[in-house]
N, C-alpha and C. Protein backbone atom coordinates (compact mmCIF):
# COMPACT_ATOMS: atom_id res chain seq x y z
N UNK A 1 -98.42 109.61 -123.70
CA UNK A 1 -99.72 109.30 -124.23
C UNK A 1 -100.77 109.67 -123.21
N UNK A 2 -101.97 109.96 -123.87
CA UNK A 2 -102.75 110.58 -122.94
C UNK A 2 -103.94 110.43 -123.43
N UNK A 3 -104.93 109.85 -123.00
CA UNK A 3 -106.23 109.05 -123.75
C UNK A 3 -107.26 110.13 -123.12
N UNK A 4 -108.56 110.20 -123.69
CA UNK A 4 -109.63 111.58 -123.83
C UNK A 4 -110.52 111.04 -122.06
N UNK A 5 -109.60 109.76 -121.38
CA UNK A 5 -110.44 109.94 -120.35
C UNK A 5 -108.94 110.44 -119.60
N UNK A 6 -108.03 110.52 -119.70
CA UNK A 6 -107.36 111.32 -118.52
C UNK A 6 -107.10 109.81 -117.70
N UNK A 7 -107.04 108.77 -117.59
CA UNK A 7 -106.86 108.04 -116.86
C UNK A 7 -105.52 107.24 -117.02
N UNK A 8 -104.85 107.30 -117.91
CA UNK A 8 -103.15 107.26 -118.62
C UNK A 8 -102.71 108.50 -119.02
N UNK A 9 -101.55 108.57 -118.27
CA UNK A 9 -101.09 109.77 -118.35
C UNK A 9 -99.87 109.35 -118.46
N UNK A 10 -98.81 108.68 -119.35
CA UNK A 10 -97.53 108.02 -119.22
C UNK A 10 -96.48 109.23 -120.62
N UNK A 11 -95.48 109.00 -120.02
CA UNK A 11 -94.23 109.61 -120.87
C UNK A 11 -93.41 108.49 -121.03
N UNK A 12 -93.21 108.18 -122.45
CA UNK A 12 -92.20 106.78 -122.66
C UNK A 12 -90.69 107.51 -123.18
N UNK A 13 -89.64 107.21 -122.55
CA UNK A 13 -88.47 107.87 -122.75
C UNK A 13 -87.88 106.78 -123.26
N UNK A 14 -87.53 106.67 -124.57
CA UNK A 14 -86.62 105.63 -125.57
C UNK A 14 -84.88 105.55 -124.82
N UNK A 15 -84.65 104.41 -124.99
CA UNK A 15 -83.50 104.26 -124.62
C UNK A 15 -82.09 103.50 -125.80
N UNK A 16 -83.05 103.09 -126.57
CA UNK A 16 -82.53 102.39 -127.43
C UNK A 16 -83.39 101.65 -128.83
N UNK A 17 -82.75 101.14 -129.66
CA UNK A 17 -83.96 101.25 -131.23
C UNK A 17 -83.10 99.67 -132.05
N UNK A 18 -83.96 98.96 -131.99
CA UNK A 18 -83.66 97.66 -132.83
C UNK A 18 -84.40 97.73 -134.06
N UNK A 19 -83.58 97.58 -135.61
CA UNK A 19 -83.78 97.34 -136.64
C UNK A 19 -83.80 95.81 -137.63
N UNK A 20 -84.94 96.21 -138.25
CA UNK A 20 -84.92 94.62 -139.35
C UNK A 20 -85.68 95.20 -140.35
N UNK A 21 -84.91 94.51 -141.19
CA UNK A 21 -85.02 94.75 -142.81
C UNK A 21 -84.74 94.04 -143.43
N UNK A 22 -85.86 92.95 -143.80
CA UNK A 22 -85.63 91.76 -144.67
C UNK A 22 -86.82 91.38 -145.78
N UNK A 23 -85.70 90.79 -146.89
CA UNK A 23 -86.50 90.36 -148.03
C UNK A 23 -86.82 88.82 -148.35
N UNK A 24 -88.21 88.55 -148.48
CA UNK A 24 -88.67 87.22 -148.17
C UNK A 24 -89.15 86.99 -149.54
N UNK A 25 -88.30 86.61 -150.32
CA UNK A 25 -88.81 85.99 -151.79
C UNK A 25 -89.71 87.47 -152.30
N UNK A 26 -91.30 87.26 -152.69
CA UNK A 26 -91.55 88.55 -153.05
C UNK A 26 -92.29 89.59 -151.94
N UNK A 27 -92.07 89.63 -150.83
CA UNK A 27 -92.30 89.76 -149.99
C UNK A 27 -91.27 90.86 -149.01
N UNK A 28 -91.21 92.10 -148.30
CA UNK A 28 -90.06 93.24 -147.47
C UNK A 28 -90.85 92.95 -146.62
N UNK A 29 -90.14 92.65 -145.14
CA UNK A 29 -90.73 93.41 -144.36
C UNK A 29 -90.08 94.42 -143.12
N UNK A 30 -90.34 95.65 -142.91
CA UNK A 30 -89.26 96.16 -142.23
C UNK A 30 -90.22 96.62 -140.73
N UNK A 31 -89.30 96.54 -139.86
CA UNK A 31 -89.38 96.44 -138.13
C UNK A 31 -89.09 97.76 -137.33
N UNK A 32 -89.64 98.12 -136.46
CA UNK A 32 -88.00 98.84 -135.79
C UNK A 32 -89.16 98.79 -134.61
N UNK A 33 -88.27 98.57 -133.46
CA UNK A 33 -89.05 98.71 -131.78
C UNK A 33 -87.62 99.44 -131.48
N UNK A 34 -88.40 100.41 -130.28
CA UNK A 34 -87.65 101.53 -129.29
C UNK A 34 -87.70 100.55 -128.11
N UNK A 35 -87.03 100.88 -127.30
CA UNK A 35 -87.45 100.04 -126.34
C UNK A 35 -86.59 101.37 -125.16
N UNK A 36 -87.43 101.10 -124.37
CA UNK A 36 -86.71 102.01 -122.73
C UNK A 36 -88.07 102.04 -121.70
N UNK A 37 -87.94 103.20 -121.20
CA UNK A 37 -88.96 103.10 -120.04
C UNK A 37 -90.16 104.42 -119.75
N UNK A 38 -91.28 103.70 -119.21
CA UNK A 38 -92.72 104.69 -119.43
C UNK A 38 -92.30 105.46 -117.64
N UNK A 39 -92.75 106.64 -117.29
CA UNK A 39 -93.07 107.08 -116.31
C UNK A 39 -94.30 107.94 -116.47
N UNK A 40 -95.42 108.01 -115.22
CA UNK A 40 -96.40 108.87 -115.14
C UNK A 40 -97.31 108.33 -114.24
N UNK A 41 -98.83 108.28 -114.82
CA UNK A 41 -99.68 107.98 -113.59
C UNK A 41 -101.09 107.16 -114.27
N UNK A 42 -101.18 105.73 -113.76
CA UNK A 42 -102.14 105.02 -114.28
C UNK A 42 -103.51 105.18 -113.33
N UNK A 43 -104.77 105.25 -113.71
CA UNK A 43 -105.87 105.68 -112.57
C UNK A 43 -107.04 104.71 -112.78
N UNK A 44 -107.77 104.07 -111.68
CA UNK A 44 -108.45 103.15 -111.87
C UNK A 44 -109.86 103.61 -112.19
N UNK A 45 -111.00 102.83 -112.48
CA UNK A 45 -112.11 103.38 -113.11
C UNK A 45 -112.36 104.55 -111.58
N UNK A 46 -112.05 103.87 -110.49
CA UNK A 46 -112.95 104.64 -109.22
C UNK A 46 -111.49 105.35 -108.83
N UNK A 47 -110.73 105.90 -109.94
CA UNK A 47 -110.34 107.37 -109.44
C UNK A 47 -108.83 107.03 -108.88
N UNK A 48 -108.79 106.09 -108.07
CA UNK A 48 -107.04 105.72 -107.54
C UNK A 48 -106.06 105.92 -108.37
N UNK A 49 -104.95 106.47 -107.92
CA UNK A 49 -104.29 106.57 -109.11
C UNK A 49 -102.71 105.99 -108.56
N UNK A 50 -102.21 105.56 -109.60
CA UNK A 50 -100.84 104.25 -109.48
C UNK A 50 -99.71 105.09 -110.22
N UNK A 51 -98.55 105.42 -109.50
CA UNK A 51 -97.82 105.91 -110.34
C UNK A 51 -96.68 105.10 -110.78
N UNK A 52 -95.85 105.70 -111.99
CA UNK A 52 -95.64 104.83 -113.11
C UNK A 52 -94.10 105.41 -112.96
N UNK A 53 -92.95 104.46 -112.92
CA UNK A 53 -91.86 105.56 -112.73
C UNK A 53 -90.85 104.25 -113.10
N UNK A 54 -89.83 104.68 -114.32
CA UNK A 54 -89.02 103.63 -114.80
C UNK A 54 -90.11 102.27 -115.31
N UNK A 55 -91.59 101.97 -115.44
CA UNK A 55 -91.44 101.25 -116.19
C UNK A 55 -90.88 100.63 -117.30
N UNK A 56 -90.16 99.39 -117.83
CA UNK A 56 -89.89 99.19 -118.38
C UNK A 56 -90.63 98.91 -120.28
N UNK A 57 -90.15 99.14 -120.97
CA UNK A 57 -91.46 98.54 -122.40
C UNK A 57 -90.86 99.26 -123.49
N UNK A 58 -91.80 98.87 -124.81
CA UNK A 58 -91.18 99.16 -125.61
C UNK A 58 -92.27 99.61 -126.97
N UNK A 59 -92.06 100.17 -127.87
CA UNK A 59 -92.91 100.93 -129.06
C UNK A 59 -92.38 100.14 -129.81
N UNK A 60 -93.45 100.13 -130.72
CA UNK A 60 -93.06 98.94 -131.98
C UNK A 60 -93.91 99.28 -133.16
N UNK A 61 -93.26 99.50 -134.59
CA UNK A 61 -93.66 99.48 -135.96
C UNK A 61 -93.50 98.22 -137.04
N UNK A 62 -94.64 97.55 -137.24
CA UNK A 62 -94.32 96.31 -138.20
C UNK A 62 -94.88 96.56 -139.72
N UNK A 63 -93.75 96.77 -140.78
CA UNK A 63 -94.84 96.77 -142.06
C UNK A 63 -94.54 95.44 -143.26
N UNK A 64 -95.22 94.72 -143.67
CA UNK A 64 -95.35 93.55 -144.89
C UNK A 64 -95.66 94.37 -145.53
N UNK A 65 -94.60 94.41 -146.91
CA UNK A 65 -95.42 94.46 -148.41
C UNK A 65 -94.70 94.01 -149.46
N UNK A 66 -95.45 93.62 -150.40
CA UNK A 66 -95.05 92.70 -151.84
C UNK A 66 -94.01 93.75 -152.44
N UNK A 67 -93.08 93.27 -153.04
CA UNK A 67 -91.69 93.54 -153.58
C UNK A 67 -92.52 93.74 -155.46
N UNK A 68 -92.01 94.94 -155.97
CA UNK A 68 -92.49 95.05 -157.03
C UNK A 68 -91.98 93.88 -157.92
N UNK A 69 -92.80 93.29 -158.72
CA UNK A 69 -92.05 92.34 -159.86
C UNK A 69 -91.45 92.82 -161.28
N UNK A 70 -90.29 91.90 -161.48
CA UNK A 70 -89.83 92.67 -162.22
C UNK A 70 -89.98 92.78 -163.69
């Protein structure tokens, strides 16, 4: 990821992917997070820059929606 000021500059390398998929009366909601580790270079407003190597973290997708009736 790489934001229009240049001040995150990270590569997230997935290591692994947890799933959920469940139905709640009329209600789905399905999940999935990656999870592994960011490397690159974080930079402060005045320019320093912190580098980023094996952080740990994780990406995540959440969606709710109503179950058609029947």
């Amino acid at each position: 990821m790489a934001p229009a000021d240049g001040r995150l500059d990270l590569t997230f390398t997935p290591e692994g992917r947890k799933d959920v998929k469940v139905q709640l009366g009329i209600f789905a909601l399905d999940y999935y997070q990656l999870f592994g580790s960011y490397s690159g270079t974080l930079r402060s407003l005045s320019g320093t820059a912190y580098p980023v190597d094996g952080g740990h973290g994780v990406c995540e997708s959440f969606r709710a929606r109503p179950l058609p009736t029947p």
